[in-house]
Protein backbone atom coordinates (compact mmCIF):
# COMPACT_ATOMS: atom_id res chain seq x y z
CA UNK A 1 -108.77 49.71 319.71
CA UNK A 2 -110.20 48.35 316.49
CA UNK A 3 -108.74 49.34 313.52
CA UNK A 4 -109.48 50.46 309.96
CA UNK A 5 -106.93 50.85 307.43
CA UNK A 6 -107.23 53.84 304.81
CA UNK A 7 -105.81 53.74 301.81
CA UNK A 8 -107.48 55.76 298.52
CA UNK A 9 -104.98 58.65 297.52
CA UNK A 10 -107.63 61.38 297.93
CA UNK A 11 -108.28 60.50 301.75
CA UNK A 12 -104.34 59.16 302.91
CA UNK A 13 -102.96 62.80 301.07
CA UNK A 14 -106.26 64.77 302.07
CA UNK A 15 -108.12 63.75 304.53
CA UNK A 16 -112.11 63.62 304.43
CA UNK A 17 -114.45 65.12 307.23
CA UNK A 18 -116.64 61.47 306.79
CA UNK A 19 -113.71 59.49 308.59
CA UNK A 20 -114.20 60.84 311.99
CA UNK A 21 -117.36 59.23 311.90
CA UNK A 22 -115.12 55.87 312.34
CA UNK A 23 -113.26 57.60 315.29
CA UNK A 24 -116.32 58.50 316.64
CA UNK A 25 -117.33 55.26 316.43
CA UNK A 26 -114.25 54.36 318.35
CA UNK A 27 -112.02 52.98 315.53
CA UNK A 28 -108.54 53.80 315.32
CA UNK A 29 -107.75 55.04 311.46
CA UNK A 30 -104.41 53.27 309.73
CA UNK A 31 -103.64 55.69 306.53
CA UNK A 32 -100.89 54.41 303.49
CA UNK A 33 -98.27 56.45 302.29
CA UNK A 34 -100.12 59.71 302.15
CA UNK A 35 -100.86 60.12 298.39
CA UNK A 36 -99.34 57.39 296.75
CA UNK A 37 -101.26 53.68 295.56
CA UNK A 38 -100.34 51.26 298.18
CA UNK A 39 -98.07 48.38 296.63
CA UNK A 40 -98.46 44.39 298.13
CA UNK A 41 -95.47 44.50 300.56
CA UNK A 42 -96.96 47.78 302.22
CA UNK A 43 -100.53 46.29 302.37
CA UNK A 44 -99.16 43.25 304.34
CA UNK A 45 -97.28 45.36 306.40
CA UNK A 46 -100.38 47.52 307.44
CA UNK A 47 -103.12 45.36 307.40
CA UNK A 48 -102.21 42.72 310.30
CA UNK A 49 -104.44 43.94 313.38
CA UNK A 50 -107.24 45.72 310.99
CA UNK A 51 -110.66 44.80 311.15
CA UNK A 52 -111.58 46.78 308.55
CA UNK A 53 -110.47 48.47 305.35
CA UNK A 54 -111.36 51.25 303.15
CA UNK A 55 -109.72 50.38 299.94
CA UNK A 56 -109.13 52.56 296.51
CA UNK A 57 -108.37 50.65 293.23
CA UNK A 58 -104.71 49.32 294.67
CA UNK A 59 -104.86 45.26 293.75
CA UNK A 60 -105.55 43.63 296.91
CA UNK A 61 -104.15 40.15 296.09
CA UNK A 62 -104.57 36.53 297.79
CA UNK A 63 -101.37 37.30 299.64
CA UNK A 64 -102.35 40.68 300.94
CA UNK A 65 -105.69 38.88 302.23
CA UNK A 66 -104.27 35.88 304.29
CA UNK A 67 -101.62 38.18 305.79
CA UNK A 68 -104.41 40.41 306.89
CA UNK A 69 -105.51 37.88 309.95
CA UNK A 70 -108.18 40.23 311.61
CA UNK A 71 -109.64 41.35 308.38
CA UNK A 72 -113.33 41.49 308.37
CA UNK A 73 -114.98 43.58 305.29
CA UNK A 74 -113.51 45.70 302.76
CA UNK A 75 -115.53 48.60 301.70
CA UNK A 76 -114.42 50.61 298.15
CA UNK A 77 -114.95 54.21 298.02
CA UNK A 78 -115.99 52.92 294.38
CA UNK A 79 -118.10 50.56 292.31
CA UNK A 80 -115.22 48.72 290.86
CA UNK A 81 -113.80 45.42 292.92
CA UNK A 82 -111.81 43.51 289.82
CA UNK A 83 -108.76 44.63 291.17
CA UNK A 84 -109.66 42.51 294.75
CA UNK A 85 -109.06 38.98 294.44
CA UNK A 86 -112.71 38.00 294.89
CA UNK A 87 -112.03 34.31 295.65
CA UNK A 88 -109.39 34.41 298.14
CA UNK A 89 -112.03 37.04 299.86
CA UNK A 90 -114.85 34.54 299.82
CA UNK A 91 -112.38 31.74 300.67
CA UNK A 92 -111.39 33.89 304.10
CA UNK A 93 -115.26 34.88 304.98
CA UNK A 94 -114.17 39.06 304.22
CA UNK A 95 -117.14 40.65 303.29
CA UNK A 96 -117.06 43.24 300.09
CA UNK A 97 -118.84 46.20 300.35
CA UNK A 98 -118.96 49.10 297.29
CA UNK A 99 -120.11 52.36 296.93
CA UNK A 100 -123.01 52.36 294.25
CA UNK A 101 -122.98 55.30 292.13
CA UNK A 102 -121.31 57.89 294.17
CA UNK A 103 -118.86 58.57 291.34
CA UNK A 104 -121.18 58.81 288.53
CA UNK A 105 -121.87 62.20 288.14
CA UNK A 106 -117.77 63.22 287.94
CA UNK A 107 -117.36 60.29 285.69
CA UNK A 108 -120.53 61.17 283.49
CA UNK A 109 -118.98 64.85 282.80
CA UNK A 110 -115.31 63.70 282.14
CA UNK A 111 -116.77 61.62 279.47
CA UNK A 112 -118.54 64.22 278.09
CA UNK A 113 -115.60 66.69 278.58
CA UNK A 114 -113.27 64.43 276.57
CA UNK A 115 -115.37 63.65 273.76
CA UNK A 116 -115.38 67.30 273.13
CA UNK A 117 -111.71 67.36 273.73
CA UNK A 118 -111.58 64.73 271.02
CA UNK A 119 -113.69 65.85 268.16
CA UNK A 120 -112.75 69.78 268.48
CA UNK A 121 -108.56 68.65 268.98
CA UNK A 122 -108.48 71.04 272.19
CA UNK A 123 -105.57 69.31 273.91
CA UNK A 124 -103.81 69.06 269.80
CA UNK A 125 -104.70 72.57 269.53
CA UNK A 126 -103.23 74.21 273.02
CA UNK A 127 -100.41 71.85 272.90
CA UNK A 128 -99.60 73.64 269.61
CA UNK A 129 -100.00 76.89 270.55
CA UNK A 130 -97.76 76.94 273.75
CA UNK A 131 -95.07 75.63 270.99
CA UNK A 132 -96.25 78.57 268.90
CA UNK A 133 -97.36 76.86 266.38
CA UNK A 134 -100.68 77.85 264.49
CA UNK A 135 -102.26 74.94 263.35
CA UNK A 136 -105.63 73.93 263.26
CA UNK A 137 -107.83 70.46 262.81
CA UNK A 138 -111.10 70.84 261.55
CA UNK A 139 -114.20 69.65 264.40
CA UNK A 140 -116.97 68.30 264.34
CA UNK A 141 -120.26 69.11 265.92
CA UNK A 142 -122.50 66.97 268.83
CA UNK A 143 -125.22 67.74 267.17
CA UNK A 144 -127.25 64.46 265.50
CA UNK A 145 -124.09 62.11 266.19
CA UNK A 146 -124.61 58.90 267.02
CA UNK A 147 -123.07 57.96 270.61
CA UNK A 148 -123.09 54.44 271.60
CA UNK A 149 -122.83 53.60 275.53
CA UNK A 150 -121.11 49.69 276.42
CA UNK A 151 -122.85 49.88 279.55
CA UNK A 152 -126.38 51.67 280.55
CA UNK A 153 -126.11 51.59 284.50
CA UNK A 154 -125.72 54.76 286.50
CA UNK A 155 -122.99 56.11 284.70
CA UNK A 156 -123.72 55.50 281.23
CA UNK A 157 -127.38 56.71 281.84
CA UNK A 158 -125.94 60.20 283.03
CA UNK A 159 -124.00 60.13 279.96
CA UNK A 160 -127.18 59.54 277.77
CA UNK A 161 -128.76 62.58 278.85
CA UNK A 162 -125.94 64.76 278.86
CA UNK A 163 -125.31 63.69 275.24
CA UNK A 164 -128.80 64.18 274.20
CA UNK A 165 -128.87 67.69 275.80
CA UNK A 166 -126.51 68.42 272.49
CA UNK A 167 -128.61 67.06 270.27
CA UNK A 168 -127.07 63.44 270.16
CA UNK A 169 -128.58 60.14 269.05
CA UNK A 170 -127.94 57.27 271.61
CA UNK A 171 -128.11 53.32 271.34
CA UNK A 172 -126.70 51.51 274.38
CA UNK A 173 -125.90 47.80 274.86
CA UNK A 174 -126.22 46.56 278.59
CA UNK A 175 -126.75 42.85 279.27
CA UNK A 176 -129.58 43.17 281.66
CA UNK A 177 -130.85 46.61 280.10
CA UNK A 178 -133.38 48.90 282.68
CA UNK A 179 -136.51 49.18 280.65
CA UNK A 180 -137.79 51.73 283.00
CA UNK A 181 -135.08 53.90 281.50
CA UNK A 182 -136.10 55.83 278.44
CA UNK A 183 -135.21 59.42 278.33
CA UNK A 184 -136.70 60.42 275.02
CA UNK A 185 -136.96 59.12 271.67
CA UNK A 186 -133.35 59.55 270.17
CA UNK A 187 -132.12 57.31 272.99
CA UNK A 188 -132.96 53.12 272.63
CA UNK A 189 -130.99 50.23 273.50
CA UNK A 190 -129.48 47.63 270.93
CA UNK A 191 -127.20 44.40 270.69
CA UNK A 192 -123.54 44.97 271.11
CA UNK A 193 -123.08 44.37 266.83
CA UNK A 194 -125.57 47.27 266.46
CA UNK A 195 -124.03 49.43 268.56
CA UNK A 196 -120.45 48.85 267.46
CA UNK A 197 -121.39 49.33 264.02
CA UNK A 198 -123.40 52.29 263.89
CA UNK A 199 -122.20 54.62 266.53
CA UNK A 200 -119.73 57.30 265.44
CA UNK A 201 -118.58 57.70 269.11
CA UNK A 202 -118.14 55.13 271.48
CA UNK A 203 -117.83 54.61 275.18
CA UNK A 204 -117.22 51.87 277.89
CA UNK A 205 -118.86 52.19 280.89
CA UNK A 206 -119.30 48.74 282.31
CA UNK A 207 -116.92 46.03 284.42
CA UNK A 208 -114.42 43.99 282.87
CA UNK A 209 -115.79 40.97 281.09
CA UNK A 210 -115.35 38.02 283.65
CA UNK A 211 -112.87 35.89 281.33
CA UNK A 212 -110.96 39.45 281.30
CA UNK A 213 -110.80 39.33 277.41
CA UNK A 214 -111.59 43.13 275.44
CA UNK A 215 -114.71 43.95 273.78
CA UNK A 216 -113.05 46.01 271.29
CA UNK A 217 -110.83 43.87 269.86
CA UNK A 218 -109.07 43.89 266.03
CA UNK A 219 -112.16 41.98 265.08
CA UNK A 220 -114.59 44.15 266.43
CA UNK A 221 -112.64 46.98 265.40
CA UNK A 222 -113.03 46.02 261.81
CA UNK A 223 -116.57 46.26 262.36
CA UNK A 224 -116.50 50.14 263.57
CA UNK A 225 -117.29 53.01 261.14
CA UNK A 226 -114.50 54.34 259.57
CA UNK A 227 -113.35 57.52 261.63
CA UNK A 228 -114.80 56.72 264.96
CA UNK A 229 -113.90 58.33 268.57
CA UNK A 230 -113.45 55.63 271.24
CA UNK A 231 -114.09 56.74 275.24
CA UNK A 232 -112.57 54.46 277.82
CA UNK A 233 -113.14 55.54 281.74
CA UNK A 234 -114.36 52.20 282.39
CA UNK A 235 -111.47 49.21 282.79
CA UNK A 236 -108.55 49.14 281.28
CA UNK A 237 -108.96 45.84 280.05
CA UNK A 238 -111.91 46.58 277.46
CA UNK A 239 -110.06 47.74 275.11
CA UNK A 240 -107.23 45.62 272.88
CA UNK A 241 -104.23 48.46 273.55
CA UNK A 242 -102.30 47.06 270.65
CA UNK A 243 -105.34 46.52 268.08
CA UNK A 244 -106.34 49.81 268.44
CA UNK A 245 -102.93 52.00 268.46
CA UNK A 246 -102.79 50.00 264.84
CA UNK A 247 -106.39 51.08 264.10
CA UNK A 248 -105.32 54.69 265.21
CA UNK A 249 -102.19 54.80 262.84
CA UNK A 250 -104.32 53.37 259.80
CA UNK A 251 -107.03 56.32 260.42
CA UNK A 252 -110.33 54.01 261.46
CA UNK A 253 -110.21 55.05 265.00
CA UNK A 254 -110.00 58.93 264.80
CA UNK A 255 -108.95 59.72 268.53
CA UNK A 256 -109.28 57.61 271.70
CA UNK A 257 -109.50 58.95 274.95
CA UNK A 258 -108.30 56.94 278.23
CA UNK A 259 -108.78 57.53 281.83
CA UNK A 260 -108.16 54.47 282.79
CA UNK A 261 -104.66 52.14 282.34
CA UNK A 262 -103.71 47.94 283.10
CA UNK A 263 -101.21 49.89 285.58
CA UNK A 264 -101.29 52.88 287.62
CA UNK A 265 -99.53 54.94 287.04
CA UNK A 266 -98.73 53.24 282.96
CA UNK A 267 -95.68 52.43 281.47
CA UNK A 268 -94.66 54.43 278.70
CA UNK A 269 -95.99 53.50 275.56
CA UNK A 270 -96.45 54.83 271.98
CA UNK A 271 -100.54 55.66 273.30
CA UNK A 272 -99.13 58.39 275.83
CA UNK A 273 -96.88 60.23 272.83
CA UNK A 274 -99.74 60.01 269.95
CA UNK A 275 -101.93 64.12 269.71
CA UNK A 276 -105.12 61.64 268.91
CA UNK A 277 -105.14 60.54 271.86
CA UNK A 278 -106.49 62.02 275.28
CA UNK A 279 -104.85 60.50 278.61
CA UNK A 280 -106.01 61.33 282.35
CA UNK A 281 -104.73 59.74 285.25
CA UNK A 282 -107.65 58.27 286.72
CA UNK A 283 -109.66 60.99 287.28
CA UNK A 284 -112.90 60.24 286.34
CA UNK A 285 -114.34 60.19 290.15
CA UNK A 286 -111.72 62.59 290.93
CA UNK A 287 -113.87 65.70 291.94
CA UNK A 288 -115.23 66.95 295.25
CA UNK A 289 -118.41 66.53 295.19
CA UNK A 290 -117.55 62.69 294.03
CA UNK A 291 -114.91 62.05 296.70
CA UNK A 292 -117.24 63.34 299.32
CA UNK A 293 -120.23 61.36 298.32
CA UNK A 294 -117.77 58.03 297.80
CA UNK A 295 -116.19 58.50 300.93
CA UNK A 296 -119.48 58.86 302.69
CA UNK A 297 -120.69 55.47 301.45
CA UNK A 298 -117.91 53.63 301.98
CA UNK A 299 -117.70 55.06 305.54
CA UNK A 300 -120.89 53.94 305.60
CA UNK A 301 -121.10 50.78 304.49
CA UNK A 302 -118.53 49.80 306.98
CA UNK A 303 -120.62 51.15 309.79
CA UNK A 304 -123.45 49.28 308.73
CA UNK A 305 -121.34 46.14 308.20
CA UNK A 306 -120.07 46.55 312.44
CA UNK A 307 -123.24 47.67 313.64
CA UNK A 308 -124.74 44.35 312.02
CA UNK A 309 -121.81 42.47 314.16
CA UNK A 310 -122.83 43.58 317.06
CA UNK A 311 -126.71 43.93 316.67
């Protein structure tokens, strides 16, 4: 029986109704360790005799590809693949397959959930209160704040509109920028510089940059206004960690918020301890309605990918 291994924590610890579409295709399903990330030395183990594989954000590394002999496509129940060794796929003839935009909506509302969380202190504020502690940090208000997006696809355009439902103004850098997409006129797109400099919010929502080097690094940083809120759900990798705990501790980044970490789950460091910053593990796609839709895709992008075999 053909086989597909299965290995996002969602579906090994939860299951998904879309995967018996596979077995009623007539594939056999391999899960990981139910709930945990799969590490190398389990992915070789598993993968030998699987023809496909329905992959989370685990690295998938040259090794893990040559030991998987039978492999034919990989399909993410995501839009990110950096953490796939892209060559070593193309070097072996696997195919890569992603799921366009079926997290964007859960990913679109966390963002818009922790910039609240940032600029009204509601984790600072609970976590004092269950010490009872009364202490309070003045907010600020959505309203007529300027929001810059990294990143205009999907994702960042369901941010846009949510942010101008409160009133916000919007520039957004994207390197190949959809025209067609013009909500209203306190949203327009801008050069990176412009959007760095004059946003009093900012937030990632695009891949890692192909030489893997940060946008926001201590020289960019320097460029930011004074006081600014940074949002990373995007890749870990856009942001300079160290440059900005320093820019955190000197007072010109006012909180940060992070969904997303170099490893997963991080090691401790002094980002995890400070009350400016917001942490979540990962859970930007995380909600039911995302999981489904993801799941669906990537089930059926691999259908489409064996059907195609054997039309």
């Amino acid at each position: 029986m053909k086989k597909i291994i299965v290995t996002p924590r969602s579906l090994t610890k939860d299951g998904d109704p879309a995967l018996d579409l596979l077995t009623d295709e007539g594939f056999e399903i391999e899960f990981s360790t139910p709930g945990s990330m799969p590490q190398e030395d389990e992915l070789i183990r598993l993968l030998p005799g699987c023809v496909g594989y329905l992959a989370g954000v685990e690295p998938i590394t040259a090794a893990v590809l040559e030991a998987a002999t039978d492999l034919k496509v990989i399909s993410r129940n995501g839009t990110g693949i950096n953490s796939i060794d892209l060559q070593a796929a193309q070097r072996l003839n696997i195919e890569i397959m992603r799921a366009e935009g079926a997290n964007a909506r859960g990913v679109a509302e966390l963002t818009l959930g922790v910039i609240l969380g940032l600029i009204r202190s509601i984790p600072f504020s609970d976590a004092c209160l269950k010490r009872e502690k009364w202490e309070r940090r003045k907010g600020l208000e959505l309203q007529g704040r300027a929001l810059g997006l990294i990143g205009c696809g999907k994702i960042g355009q369901l941010v846009c509109q949510l942010a101008l439902a409160f009133g916000m103004e919007v520039l957004a850098y994207d390197p190949f920028p959809n025209r067609n997409f013009s909500p209203g006129p306190s949203f327009r797109f801008a050069d990176l510089e412009e959007v760095l400099a004059n946003s009093e919010i900012i937030s990632f929502h695009c891949p890692e940059q192909t030489d893997g080097r940060p946008i926001l690094d201590r020289k960019e940083l320097n460029r930011l206004k004074p006081g600014v809120y940074v949002v990373n759900t995007a890749r870990a990798s856009l942001i300079d960690e160290t440059a900005i705990l320093e820019a955190l501790h000197d007072g010109r980044v006012a909180g940060l918020a992070l969904d997303v970490f170099g490893y997963e789950p991080p090691d401790a460091t002094p980002l995890l301890s400070d009350d400016r910053v917001i942490v979540t593990p990962h859970i930007g796609g995380f909600t039911s309605e995302s999981v489904s839709r993801a799941t669906l895709a990537a089930v059926e992008n691999l259908l489409k990918f064996f059907r195609g075999l054997t039309s």
